[in-house]
N, C-alpha and C. Protein backbone atom coordinates (compact mmCIF):
# COMPACT_ATOMS: atom_id res chain seq x y z
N UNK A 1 0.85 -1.18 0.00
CA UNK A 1 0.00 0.00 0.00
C UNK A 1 0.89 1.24 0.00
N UNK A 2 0.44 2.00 -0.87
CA UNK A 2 1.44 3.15 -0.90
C UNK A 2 0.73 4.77 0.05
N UNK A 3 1.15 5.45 0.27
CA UNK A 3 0.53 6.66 0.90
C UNK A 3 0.47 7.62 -0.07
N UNK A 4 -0.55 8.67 0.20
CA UNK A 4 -1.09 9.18 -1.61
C UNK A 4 0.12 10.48 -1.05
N UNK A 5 0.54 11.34 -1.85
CA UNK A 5 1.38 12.42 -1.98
C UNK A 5 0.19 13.67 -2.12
N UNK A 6 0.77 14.75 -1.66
CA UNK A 6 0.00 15.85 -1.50
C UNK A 6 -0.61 16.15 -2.94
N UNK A 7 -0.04 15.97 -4.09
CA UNK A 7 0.21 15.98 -5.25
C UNK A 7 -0.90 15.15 -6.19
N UNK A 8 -1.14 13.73 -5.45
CA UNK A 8 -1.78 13.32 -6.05
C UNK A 8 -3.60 13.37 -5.36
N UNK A 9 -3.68 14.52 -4.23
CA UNK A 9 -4.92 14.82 -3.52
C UNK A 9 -5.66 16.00 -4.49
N UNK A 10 -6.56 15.89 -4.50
CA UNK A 10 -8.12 16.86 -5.26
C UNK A 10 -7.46 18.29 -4.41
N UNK A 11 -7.71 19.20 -5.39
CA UNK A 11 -7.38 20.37 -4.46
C UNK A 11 -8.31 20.88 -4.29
N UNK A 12 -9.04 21.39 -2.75
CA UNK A 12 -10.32 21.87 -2.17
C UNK A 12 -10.64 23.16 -1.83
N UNK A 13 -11.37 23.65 -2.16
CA UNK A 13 -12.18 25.24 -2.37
C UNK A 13 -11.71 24.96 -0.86
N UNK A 14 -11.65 26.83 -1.29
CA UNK A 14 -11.05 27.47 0.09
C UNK A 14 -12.60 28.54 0.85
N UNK A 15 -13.34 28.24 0.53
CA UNK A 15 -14.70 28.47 1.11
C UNK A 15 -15.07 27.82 2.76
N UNK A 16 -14.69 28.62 3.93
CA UNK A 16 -15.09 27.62 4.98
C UNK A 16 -16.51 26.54 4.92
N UNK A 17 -16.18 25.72 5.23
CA UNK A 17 -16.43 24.28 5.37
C UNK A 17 -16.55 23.37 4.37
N UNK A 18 -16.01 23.92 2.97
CA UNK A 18 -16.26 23.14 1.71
C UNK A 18 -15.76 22.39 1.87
N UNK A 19 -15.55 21.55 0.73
CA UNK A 19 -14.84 20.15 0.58
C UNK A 19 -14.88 20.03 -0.36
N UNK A 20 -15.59 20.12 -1.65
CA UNK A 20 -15.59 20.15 -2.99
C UNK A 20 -14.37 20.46 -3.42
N UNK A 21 -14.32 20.10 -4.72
CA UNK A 21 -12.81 20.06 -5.39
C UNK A 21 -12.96 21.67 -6.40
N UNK A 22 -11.76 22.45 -5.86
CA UNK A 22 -11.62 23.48 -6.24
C UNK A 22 -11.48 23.56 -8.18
N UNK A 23 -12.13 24.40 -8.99
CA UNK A 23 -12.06 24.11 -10.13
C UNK A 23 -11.74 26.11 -10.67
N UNK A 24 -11.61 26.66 -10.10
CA UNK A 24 -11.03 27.97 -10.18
C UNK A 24 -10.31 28.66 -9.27
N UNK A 25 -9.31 29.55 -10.22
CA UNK A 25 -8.17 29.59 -8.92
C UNK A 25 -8.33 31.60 -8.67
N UNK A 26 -8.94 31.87 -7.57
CA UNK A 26 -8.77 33.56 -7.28
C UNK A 26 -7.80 34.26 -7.12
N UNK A 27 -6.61 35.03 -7.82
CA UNK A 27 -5.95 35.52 -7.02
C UNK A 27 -5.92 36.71 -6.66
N UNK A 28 -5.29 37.20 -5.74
CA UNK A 28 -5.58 38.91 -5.23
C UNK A 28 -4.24 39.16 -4.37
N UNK A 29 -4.49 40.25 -4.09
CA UNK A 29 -3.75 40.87 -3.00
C UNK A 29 -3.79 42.10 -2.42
N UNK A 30 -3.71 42.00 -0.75
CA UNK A 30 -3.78 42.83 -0.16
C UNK A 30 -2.90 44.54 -0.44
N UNK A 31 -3.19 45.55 -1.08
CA UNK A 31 -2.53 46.16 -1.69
C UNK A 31 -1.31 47.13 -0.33
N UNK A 32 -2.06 47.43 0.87
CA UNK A 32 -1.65 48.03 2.06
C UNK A 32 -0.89 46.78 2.57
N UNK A 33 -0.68 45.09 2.53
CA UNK A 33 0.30 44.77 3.64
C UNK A 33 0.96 43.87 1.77
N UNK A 34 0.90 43.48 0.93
CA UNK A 34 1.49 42.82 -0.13
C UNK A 34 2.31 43.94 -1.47
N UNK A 35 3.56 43.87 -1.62
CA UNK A 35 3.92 43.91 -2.93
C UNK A 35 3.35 44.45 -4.19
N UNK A 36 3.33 45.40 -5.03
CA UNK A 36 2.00 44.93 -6.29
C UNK A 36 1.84 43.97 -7.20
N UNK A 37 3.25 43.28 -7.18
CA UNK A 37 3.20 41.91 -7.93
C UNK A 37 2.85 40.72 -7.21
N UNK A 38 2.90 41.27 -6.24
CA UNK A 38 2.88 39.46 -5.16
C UNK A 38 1.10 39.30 -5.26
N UNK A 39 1.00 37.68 -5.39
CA UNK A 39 -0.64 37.56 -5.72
C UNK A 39 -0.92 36.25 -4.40
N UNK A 40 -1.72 35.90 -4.02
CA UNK A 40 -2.32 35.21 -3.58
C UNK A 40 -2.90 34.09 -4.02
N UNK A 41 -3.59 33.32 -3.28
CA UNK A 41 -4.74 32.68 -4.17
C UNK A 41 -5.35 31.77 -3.22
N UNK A 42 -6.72 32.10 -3.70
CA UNK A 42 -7.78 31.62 -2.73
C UNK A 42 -8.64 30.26 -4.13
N UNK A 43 -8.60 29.06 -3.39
CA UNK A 43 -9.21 27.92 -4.46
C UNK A 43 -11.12 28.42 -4.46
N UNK A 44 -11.63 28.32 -5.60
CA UNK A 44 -12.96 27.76 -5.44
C UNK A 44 -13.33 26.50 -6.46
N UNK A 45 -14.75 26.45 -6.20
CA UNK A 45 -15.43 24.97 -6.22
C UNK A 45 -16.41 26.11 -7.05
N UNK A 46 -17.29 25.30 -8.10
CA UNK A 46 -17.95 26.63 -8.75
C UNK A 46 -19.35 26.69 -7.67
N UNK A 47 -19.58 26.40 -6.76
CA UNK A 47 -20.20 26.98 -5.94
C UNK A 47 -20.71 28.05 -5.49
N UNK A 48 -19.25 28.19 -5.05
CA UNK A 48 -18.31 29.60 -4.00
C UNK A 48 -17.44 30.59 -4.91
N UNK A 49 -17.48 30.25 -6.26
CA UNK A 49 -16.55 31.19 -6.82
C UNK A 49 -16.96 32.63 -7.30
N UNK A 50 -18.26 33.06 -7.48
CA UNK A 50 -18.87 33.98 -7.20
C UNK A 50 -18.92 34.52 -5.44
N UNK A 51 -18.95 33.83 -4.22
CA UNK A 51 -19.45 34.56 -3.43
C UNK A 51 -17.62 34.81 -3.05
N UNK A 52 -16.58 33.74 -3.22
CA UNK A 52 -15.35 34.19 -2.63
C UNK A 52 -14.97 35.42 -3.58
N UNK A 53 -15.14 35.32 -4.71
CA UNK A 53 -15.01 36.68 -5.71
C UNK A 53 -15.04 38.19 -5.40
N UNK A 54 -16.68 37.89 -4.68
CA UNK A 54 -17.42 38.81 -4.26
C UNK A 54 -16.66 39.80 -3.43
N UNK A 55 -16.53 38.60 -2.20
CA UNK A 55 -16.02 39.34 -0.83
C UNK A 55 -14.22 39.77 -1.03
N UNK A 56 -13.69 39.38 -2.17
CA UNK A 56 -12.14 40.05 -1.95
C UNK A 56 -12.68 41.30 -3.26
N UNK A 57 -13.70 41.17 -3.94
CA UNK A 57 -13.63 42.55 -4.72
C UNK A 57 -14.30 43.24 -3.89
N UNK A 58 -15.49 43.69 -3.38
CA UNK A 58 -15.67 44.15 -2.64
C UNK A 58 -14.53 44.90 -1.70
N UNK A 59 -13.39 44.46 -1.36
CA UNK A 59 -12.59 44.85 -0.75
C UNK A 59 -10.97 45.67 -1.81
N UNK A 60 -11.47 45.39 -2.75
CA UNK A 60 -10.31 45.89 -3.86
C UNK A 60 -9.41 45.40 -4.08
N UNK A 61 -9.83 43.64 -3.11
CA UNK A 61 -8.29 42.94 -3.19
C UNK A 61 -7.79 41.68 -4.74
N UNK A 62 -8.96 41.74 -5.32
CA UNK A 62 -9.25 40.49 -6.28
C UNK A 62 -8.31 41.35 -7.64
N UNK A 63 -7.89 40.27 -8.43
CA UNK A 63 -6.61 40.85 -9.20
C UNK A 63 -7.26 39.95 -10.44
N UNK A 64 -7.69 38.61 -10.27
CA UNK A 64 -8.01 37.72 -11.31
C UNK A 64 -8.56 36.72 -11.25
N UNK A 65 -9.05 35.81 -12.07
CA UNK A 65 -10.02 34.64 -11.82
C UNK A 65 -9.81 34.07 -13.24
N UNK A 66 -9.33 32.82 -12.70
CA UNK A 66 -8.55 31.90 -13.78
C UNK A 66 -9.16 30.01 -13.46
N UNK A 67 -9.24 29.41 -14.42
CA UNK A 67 -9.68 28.19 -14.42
C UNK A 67 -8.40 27.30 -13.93
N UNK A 68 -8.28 26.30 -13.12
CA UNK A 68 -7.85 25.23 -12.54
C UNK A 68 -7.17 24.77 -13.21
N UNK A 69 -5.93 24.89 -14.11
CA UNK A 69 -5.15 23.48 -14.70
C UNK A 69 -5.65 22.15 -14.42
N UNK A 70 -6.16 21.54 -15.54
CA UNK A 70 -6.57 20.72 -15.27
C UNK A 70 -8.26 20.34 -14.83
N UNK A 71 -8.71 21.24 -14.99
CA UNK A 71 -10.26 21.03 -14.18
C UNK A 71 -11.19 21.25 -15.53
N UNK A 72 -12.16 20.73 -15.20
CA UNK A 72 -13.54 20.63 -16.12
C UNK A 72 -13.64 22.06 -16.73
N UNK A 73 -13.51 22.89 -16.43
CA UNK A 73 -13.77 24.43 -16.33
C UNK A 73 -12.39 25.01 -17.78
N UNK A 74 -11.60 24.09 -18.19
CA UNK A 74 -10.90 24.40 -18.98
C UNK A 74 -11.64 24.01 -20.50
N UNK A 75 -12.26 22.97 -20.26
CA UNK A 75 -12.89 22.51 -21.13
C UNK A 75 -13.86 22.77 -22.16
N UNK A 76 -14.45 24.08 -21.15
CA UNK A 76 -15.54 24.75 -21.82
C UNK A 76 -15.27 25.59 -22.77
């Protein structure tokens, strides 16, 4: 039996209490404590990817919204 590698795990929306497999990737940044190039990134699940969207634009922190390497969402 082998042990799975971080690598080979579903990567999971960053929405508290999700679990769904993240299929868009948010990035942003805090413009007062980050860099202007340095980005972040918050996972969503297409769920949450409107409401996590929401709450970092709302705040002026959202920079971009890009599909998952690899995820269904490229496909379209």
């Amino acid at each position: 039996m082998s042990i799975p590698s971080p690598a080979d795990e579903p990567l999971i929306c960053s929405a508290k209490g999700c679990q769904a497999p993240a299929t868009w990737a948010l990035r942003w940044n805090n413009p007062r404590l980050h860099d202007p190039d340095r980005r972040k990134t918050w996972l969503a699940c297409p769920a949450h990817r409107k409401t996590l969207g929401d709450f970092l634009d709302a705040r002026g922190f959202l920079r971009a919204v890009a599909p998952l390497a690899g995820s269904p969402t490229l496909e379209a």
